[in-house]
Protein backbone atom coordinates (compact mmCIF):
# COMPACT_ATOMS: atom_id res chain seq x y z
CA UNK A 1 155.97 145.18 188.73
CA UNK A 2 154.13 148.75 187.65
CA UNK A 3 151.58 147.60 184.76
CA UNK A 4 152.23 149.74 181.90
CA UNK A 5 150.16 151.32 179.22
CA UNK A 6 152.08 148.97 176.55
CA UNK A 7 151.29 145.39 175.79
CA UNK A 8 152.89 142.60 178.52
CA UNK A 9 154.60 141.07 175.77
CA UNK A 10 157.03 144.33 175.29
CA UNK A 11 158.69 144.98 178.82
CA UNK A 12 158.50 147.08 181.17
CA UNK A 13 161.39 149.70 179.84
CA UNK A 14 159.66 149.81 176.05
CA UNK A 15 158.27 153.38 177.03
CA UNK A 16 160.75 155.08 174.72
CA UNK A 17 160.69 152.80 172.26
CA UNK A 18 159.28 153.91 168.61
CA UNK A 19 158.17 151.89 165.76
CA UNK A 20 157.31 154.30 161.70
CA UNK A 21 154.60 153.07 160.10
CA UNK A 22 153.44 154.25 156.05
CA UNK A 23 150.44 155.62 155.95
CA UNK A 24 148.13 155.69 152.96
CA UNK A 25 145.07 157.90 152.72
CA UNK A 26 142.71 157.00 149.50
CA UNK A 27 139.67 158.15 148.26
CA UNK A 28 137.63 160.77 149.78
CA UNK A 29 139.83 160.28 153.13
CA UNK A 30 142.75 161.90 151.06
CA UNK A 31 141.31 165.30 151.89
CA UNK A 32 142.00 165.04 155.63
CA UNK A 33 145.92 164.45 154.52
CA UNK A 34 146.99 167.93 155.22
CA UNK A 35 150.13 169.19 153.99
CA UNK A 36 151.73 166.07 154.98
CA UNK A 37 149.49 164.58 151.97
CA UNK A 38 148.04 160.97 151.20
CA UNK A 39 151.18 158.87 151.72
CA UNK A 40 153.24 159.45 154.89
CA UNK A 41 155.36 157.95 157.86
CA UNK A 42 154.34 158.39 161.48
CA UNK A 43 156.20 157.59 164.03
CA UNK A 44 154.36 156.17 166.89
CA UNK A 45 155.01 155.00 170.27
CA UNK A 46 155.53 151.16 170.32
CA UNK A 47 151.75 149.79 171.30
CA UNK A 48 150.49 152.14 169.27
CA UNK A 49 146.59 151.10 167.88
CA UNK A 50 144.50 151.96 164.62
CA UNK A 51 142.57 154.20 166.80
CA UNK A 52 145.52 155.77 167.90
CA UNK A 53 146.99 157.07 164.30
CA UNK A 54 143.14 157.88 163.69
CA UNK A 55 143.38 160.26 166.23
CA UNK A 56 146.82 161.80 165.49
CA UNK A 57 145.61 162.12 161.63
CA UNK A 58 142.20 163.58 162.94
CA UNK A 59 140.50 161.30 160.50
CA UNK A 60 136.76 160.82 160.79
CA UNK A 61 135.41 157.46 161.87
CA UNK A 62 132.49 158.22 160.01
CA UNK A 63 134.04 158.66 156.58
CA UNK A 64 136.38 155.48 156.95
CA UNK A 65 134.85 152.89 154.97
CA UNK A 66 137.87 150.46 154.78
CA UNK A 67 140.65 150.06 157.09
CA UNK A 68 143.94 147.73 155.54
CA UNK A 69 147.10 146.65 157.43
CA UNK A 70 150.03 145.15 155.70
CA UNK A 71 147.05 144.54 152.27
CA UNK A 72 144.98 142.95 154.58
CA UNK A 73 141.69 144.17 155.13
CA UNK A 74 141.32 144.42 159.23
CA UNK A 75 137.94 146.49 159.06
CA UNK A 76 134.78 144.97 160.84
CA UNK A 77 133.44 143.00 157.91
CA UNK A 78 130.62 145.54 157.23
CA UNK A 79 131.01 148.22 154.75
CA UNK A 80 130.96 151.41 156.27
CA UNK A 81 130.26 149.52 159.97
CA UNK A 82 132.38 150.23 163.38
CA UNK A 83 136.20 150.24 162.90
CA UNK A 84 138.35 147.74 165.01
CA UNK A 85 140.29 150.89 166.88
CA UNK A 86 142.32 148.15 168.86
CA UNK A 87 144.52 146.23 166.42
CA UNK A 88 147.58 146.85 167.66
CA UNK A 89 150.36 148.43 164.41
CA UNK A 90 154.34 147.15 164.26
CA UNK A 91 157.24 148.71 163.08
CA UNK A 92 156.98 148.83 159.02
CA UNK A 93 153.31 148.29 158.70
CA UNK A 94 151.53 149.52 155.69
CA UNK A 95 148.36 151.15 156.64
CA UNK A 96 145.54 152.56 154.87
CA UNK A 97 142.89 154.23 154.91
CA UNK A 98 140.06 154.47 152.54
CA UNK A 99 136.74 156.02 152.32
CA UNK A 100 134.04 155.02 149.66
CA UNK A 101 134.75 154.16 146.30
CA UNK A 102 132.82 155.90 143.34
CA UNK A 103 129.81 153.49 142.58
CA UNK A 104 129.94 151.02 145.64
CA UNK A 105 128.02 150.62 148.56
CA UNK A 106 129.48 153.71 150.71
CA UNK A 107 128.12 156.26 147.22
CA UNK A 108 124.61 154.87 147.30
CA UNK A 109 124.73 152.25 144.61
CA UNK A 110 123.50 148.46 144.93
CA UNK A 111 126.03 145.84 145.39
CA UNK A 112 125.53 143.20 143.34
């Protein structure tokens, strides 16, 4: 059997399939929203990653500061470190995106 670019668990006739996801931009990531604006629903290839609605948003990895799926925060553990482009999205996730909030960390200010 052909390996696929979608996960083994799916099947191998999944290519069509879709799954819409909410999308939540907060903070200064908000401004990369384009007309669409902040809160959204993408539809996205089932298999789709974090990385790949990054990309289709044209978000920069450099001003995400927190990454949350489903309220859950699935960012690396460090504020402002590498994002975990790999977690793999289902059908009526919740995701958001946020950059740094106004007197944390990301802004300059200690963390107490």
């Amino acid at each position: 059997m052909p390996q696929t670019s979608q996960s083994p668990s799916i099947g191998h006739n999944s290519d069509d399939l879709t799954i819409e996801v909410d999308i939540k931009l907060f903070n200064s990531i908000g401004k990369f929203s384009g007309p669409a604006g902040p809160f959204q629903k993408l539809t996205l290839p089932v298999g789709s990653t974090i990385g790949d609605i990054i990309n289709q948003l044209h978000l920069p990895l450099k001003e995400i500061f927190l990454v949350m799926k489903n309220g859950r925060d699935i960012s690396s553990g460090i504020v402002g470190g590498p994002i975990n482009l790999n977690v793999e999205i289902e059908d009526g996730d919740a995701i958001a995106f946020s950059g740094p909030v106004p007197f944390s960390w990301g802004y300059g200010a200690p963390v107490v």
